[in-house]
Each structure stands twice: as structure tokens, then as C-alpha cells.
N, C-alpha and C. Protein backbone atom coordinates (compact mmCIF):
# COMPACT_ATOMS: atom_id res chain seq x y z
N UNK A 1 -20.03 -12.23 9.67
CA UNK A 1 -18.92 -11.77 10.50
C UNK A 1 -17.63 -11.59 9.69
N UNK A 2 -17.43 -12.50 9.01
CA UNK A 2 -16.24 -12.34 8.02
C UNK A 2 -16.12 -11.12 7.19
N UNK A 3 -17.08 -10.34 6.52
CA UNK A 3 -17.35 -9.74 5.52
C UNK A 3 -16.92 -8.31 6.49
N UNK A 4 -17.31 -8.82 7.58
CA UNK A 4 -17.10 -7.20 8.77
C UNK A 4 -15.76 -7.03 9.07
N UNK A 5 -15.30 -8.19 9.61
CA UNK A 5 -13.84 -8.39 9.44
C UNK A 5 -13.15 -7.79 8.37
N UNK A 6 -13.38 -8.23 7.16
CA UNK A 6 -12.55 -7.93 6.45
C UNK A 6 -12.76 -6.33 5.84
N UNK A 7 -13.88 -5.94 5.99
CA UNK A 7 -13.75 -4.46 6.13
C UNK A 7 -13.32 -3.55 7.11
N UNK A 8 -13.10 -4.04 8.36
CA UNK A 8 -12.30 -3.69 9.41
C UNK A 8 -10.93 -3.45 8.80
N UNK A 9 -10.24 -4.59 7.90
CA UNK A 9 -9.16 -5.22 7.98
C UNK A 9 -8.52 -3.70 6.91
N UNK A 10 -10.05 -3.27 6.05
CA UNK A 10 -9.32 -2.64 4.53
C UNK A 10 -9.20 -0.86 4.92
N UNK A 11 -10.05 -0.58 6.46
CA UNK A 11 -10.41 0.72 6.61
C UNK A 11 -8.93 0.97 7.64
N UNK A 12 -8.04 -0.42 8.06
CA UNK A 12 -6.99 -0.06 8.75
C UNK A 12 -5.73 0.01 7.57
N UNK A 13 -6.07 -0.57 6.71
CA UNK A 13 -4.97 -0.56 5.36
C UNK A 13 -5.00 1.00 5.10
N UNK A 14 -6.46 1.05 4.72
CA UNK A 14 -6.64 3.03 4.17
C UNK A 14 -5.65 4.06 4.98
N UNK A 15 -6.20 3.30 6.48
CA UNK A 15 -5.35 4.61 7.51
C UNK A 15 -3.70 4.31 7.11
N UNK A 16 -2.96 3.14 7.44
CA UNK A 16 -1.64 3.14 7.15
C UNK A 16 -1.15 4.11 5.50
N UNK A 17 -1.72 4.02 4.97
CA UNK A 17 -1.57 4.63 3.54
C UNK A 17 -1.89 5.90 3.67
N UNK A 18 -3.03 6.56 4.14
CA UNK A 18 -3.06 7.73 4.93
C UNK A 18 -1.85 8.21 5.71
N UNK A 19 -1.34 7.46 6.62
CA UNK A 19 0.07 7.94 7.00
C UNK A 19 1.21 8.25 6.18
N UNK A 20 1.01 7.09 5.33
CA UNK A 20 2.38 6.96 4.45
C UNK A 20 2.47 8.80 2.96
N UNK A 21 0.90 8.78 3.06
CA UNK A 21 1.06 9.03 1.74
C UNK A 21 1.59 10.50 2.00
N UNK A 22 1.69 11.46 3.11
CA UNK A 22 2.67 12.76 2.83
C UNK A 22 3.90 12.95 2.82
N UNK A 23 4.66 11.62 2.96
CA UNK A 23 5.79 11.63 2.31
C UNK A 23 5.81 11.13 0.91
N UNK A 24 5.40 10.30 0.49
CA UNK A 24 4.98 10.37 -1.11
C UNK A 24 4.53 11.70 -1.97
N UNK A 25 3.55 12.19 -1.08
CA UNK A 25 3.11 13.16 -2.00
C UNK A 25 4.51 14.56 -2.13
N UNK A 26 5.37 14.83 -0.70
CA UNK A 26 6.43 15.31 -0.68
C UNK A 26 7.42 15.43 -1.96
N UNK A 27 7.12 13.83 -2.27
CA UNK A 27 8.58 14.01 -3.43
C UNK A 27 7.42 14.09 -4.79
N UNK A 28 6.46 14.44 -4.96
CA UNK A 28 5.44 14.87 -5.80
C UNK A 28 4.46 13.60 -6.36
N UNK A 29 4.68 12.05 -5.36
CA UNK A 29 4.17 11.19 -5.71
C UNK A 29 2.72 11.07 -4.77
N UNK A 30 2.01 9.84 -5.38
CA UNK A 30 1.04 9.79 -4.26
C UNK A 30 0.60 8.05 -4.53
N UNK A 31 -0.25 7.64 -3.37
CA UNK A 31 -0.75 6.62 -3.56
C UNK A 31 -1.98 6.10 -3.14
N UNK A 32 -2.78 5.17 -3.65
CA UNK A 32 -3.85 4.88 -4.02
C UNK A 32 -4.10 3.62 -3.39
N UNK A 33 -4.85 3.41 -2.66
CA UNK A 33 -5.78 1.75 -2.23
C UNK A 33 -6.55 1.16 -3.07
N UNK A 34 -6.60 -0.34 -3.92
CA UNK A 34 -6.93 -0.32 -4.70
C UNK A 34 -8.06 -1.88 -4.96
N UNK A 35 -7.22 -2.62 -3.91
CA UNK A 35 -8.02 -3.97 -3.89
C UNK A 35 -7.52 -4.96 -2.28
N UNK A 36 -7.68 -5.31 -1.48
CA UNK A 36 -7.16 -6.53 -0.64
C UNK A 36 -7.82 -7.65 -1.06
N UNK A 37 -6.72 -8.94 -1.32
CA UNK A 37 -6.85 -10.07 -2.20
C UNK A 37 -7.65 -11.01 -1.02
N UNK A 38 -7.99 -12.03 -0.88
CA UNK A 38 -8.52 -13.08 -0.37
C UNK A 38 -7.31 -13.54 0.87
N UNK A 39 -5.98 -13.28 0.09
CA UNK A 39 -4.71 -13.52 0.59
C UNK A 39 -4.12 -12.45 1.55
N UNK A 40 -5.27 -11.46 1.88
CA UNK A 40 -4.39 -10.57 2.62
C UNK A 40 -3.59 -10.15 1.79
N UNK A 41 -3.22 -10.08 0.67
CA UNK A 41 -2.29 -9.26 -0.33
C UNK A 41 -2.97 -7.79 -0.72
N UNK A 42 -2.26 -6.71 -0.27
CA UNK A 42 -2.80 -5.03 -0.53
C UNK A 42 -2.60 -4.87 -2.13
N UNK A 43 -3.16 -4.51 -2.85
CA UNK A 43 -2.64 -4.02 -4.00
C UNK A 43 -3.08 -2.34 -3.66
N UNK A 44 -2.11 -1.68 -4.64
CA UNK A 44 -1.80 -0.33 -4.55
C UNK A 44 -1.64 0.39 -6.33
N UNK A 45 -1.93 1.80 -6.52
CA UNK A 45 -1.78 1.84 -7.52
C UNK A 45 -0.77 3.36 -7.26
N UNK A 46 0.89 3.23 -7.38
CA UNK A 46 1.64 4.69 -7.47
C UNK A 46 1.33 5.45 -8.64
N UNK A 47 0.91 6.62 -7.68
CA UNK A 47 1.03 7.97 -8.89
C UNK A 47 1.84 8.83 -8.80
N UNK A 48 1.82 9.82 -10.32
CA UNK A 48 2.71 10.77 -10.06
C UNK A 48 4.20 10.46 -9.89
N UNK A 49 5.29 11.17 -9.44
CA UNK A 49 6.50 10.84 -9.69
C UNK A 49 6.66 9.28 -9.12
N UNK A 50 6.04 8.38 -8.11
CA UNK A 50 6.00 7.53 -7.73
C UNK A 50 5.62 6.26 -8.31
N UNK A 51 5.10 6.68 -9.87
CA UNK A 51 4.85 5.45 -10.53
C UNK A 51 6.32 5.79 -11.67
N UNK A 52 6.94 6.82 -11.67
CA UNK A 52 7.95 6.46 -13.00
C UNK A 52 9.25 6.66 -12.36
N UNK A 53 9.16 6.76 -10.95
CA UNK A 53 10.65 6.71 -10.61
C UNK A 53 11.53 5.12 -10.31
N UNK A 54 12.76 5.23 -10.65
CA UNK A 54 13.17 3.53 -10.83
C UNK A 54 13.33 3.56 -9.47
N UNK A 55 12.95 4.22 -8.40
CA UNK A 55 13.58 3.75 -6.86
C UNK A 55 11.77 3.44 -6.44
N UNK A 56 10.77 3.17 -6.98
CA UNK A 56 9.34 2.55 -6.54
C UNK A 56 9.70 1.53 -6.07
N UNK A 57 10.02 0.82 -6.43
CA UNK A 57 9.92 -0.54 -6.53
C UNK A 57 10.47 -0.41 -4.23
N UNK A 58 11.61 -0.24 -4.53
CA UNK A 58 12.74 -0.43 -3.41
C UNK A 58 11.32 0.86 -2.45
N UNK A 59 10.82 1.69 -2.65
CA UNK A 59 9.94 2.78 -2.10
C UNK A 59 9.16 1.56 -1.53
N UNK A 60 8.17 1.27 -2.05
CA UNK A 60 7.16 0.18 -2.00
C UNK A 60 7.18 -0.74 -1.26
N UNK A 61 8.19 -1.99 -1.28
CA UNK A 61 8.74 -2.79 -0.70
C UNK A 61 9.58 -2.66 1.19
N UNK A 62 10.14 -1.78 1.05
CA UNK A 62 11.46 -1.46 2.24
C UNK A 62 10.72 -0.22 3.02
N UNK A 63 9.54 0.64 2.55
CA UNK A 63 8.92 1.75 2.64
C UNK A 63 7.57 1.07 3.28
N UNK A 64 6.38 1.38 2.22
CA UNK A 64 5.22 1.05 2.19
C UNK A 64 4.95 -0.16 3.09
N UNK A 65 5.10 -1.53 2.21
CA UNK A 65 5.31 -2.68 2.95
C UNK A 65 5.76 -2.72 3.85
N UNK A 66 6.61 -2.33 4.70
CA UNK A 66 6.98 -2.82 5.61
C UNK A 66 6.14 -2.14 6.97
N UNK A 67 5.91 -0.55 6.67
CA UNK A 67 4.55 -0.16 7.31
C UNK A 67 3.36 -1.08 7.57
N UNK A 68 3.19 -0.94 6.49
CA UNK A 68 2.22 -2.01 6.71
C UNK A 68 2.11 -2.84 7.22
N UNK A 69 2.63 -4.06 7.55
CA UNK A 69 2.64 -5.43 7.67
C UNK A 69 2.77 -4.95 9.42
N UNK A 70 3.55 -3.77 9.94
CA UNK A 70 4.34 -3.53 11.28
C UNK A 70 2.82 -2.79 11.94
N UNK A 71 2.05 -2.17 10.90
CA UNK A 71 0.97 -2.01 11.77
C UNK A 71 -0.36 -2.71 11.66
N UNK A 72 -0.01 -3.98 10.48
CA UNK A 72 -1.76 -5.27 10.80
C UNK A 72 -0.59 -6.13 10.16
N UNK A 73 -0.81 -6.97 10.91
CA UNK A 73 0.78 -8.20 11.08
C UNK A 73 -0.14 -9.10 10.01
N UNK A 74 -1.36 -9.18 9.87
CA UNK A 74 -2.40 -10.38 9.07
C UNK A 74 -1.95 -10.02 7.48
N UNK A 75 -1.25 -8.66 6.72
CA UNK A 75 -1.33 -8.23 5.56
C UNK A 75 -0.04 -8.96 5.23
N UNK A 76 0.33 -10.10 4.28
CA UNK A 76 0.99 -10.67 3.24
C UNK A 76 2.02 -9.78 2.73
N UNK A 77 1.71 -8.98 2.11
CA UNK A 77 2.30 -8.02 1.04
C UNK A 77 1.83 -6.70 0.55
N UNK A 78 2.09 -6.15 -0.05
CA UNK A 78 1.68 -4.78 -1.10
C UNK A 78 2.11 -4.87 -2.67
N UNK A 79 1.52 -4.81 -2.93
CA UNK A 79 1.89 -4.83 -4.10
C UNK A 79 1.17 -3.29 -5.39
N UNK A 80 2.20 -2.88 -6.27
CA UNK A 80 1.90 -2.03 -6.75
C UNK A 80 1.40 -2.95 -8.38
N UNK A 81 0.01 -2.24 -8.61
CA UNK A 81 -0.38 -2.75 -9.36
C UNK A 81 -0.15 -2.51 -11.09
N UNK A 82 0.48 -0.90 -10.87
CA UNK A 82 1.20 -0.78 -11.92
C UNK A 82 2.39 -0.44 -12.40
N UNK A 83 3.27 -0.94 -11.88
CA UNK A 83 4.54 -1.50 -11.46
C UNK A 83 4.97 -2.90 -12.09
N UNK A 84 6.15 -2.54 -13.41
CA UNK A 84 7.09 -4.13 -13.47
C UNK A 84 7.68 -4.76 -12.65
N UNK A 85 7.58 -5.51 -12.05
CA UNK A 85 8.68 -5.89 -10.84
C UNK A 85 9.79 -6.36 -11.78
């Protein structure tokens, strides 16, 4: 049951990122689903102008994340995986 769950949990992550991603792709960026941690933590991988612009970070966080979390309240965080914080 768990294992179903938690693929439930990663095919509703896909869709939120699906939403998100035509405004990303807009400013010529895009983004990628890449792992959900044990922790409910999303990792993500930005491409395109979205991995080298210095406003990702603040994109990601105040943007992405917060989608997220507002549409599966169980998700921790996002995190971009190739991204300095």
C-alpha cells in the first residue's frame, strides 16, 4: 500500500510541475522531476535560462515551492538539484 501511495504522491508532483512549467518555459526555462526523498522532499533539476539565471533560486522557492506544497500539503520542500543555494 505504501509503495502505491507514494506513487500516487509523485504522479500529483508531475502534474503541479506540468502546470508550472509554461511559465518557465515562457522565459526560455524549463523544469524537470527528478527524485521524491523518503522526506517528502521534491528534488527538481532547472533547465535552460532557469538553471543560470541569479533570480532561480527566489523562482524556485516563492514560485515552484510554494505551488506545490498549496496543492499536496504532505510535500516538505523542492529543491533544485542543480542549484548553489
Amino acid at each position: 500500500m505504501e509503495n502505491q501511495n507514494r506513487e500516487e504522491l509523485i504522479k500529483r508532483v508531475n502534474n503541479v510541475i506540468n502546470q508550472i512549467r509554461p511559465y518557465l518555459v515562457a522565459d526560455g526555462g524549463d523544469i524537470e522531476f527528478v527524485h521524491l526523498t523518503e522526506e517528502n522532499n521534491v528534488q527538481v533539476e532547472l533547465k535552460g535560462a532557469c538553471a543560470t539565471c541569479s533570480m532561480s533560486i527566489m523562482t524556485l522557492k516563492q514560485g515552484v515551492e510554494q505551488a506545490m506544497i498549496k496543492a499536496i500539503p504532505e510535500i516538505k520542500s523542492v529543491q533544485a538539484i542543480n542549484l548553489a543555494y
